[in-house]
N, C-alpha and C. Protein backbone atom coordinates (compact mmCIF):
# COMPACT_ATOMS: atom_id res chain seq x y z
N UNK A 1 0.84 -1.18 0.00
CA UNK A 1 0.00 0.00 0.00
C UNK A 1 0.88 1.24 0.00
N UNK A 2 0.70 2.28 -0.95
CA UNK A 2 1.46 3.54 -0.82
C UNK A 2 1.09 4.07 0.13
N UNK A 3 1.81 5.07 1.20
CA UNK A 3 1.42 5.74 2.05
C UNK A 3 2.66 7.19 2.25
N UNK A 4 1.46 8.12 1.33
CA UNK A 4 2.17 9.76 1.22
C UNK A 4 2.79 9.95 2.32
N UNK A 5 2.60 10.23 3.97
CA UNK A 5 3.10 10.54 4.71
C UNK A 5 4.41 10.22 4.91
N UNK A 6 4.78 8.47 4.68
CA UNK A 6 5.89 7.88 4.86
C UNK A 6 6.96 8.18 3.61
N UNK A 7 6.26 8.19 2.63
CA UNK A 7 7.03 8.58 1.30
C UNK A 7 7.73 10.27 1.62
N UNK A 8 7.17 11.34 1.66
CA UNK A 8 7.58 12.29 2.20
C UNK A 8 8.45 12.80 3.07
N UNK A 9 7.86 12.12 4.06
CA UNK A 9 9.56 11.40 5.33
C UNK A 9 10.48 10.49 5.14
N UNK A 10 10.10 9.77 4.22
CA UNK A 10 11.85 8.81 3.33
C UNK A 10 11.93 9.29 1.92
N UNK A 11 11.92 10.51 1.61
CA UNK A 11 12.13 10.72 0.28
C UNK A 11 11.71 10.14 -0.76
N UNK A 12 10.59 9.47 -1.07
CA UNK A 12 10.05 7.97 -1.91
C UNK A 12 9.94 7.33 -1.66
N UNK A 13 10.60 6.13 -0.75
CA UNK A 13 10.29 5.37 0.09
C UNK A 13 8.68 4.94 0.76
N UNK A 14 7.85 5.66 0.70
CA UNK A 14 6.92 5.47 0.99
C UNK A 14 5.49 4.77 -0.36
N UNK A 15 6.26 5.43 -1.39
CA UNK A 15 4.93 4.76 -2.52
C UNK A 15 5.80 2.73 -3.08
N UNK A 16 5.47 1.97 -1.84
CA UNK A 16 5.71 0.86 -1.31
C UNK A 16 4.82 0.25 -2.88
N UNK A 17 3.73 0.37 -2.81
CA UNK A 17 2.39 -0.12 -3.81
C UNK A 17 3.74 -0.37 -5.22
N UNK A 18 3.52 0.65 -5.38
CA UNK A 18 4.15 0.74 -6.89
C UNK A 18 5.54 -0.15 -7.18
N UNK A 19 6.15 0.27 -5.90
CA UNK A 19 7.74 -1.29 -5.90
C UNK A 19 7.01 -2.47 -6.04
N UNK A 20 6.15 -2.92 -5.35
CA UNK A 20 5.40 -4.15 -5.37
C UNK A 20 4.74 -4.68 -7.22
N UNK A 21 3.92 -3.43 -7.70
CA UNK A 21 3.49 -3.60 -8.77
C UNK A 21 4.33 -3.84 -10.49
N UNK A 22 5.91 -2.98 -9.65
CA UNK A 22 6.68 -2.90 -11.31
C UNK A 22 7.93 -3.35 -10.32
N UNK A 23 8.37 -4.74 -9.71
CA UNK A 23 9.30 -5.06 -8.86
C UNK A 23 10.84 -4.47 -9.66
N UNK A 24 10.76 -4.60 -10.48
CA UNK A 24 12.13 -3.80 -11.89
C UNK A 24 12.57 -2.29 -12.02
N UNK A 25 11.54 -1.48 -11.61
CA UNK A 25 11.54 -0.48 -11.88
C UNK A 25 12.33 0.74 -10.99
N UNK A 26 13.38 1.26 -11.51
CA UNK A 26 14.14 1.85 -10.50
C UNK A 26 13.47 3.26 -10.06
N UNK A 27 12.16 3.32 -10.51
CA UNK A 27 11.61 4.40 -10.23
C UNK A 27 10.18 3.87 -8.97
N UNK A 28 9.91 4.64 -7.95
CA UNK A 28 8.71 4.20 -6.75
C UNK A 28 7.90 5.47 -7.16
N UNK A 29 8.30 6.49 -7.42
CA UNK A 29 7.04 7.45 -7.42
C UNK A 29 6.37 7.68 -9.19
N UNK A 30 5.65 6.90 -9.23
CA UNK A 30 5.30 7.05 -11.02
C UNK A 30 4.26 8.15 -11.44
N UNK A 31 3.88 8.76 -10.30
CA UNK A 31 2.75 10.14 -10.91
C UNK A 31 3.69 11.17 -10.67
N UNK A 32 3.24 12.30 -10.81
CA UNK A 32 4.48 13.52 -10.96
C UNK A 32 4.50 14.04 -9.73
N UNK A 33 3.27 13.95 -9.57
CA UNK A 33 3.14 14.22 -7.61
C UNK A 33 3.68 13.16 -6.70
N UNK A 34 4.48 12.26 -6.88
CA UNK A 34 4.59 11.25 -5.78
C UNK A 34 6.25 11.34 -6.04
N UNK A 35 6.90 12.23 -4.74
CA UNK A 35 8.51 12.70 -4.40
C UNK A 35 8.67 11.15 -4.46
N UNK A 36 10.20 11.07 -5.45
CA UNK A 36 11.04 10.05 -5.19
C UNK A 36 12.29 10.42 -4.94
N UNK A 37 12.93 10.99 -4.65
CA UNK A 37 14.36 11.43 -4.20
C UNK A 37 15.30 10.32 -4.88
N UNK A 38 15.42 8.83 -4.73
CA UNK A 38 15.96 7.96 -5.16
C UNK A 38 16.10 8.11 -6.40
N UNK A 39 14.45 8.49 -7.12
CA UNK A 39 15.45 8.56 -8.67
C UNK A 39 15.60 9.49 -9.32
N UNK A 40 15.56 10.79 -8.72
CA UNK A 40 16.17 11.97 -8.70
C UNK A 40 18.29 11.56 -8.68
N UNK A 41 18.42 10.84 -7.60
CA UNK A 41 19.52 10.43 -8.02
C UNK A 41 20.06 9.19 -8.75
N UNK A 42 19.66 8.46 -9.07
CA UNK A 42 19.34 7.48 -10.60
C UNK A 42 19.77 8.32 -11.98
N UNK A 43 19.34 9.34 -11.33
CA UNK A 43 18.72 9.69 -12.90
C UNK A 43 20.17 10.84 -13.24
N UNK A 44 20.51 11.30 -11.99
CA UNK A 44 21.52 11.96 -12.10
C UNK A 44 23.25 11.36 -12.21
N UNK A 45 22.95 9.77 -11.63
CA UNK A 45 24.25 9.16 -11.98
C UNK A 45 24.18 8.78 -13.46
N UNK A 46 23.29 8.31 -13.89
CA UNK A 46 23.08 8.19 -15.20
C UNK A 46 23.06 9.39 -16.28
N UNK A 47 23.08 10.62 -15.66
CA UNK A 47 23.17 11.78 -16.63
C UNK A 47 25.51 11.75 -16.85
N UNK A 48 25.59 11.37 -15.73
CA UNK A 48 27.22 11.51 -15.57
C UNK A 48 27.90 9.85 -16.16
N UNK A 49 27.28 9.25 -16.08
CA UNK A 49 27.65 7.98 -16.94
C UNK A 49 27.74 6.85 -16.10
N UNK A 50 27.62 7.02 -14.13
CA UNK A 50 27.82 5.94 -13.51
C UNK A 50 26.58 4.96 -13.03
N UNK A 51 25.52 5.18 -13.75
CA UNK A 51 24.15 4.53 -13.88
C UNK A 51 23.76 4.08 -15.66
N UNK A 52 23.74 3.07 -15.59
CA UNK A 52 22.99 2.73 -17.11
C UNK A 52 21.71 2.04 -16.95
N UNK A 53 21.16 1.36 -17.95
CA UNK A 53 19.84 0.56 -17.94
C UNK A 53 18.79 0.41 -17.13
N UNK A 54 18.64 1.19 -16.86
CA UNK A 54 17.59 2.10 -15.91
C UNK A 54 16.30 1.87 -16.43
N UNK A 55 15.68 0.54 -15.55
CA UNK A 55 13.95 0.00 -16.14
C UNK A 55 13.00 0.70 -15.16
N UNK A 56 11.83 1.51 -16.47
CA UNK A 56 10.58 1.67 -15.83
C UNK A 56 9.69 1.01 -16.58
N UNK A 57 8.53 0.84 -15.47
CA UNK A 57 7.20 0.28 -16.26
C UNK A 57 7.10 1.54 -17.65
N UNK A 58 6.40 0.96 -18.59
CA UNK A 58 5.69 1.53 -19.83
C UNK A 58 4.60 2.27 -19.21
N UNK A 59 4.04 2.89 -20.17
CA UNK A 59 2.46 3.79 -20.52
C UNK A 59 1.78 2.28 -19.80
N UNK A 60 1.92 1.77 -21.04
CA UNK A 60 0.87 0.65 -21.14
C UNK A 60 0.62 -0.01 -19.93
N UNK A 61 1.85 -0.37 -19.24
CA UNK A 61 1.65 -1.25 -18.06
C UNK A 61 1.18 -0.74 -16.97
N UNK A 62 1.17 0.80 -16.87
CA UNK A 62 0.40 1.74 -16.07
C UNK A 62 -0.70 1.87 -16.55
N UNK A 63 -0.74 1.76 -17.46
CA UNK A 63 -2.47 2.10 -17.45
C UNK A 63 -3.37 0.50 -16.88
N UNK A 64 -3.04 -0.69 -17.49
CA UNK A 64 -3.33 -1.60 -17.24
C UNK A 64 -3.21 -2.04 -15.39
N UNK A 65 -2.54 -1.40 -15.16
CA UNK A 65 -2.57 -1.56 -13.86
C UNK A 65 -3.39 -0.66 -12.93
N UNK A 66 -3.82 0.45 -13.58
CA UNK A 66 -4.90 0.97 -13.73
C UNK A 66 -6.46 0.36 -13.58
N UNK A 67 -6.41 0.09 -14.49
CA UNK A 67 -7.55 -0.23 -15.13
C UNK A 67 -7.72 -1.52 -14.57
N UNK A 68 -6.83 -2.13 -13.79
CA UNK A 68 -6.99 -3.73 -13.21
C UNK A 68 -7.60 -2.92 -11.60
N UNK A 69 -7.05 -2.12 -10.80
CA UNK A 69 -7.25 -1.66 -9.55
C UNK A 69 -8.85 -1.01 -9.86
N UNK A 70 -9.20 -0.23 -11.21
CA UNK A 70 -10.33 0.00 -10.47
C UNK A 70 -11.70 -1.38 -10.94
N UNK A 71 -11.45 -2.25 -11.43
CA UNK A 71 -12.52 -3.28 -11.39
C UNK A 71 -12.66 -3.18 -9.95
């Protein structure tokens, strides 16, 4: 279960749901509103060259995962 409060106080750490849903994905906060600090720095070792292959879920697999939560 994501829980904003905890995410906020661990820098990302808190949208738990979403690690669970895309276990690959070096990204936890997938809406634009949900702080990830973690891949804020991901994203910045990889701008300098000491991060490569850096997996996120697709469109698609978000939406479907979507669209599976609200049945």
């Amino acid at each position: 279960r994501n829980n904003w409060w905890v995410a906020v106080l661990t820098f990302g750490e808190g949208w738990h749901n979403n690690h669970h849903a895309f276990k690959y994905s070096a990204r936890q906060g997938l809406e634009w509103w949900q702080i990830d600090m973690t891949w804020y720095v991901l994203r910045l070792l990889q701008a300098i060259g000491l991060a490569y292959d850096i997996k996120l879920p697709s469109e698609l697999q978000m939406k479907k995962l979507a669209m599976k939560g609200s049945d």
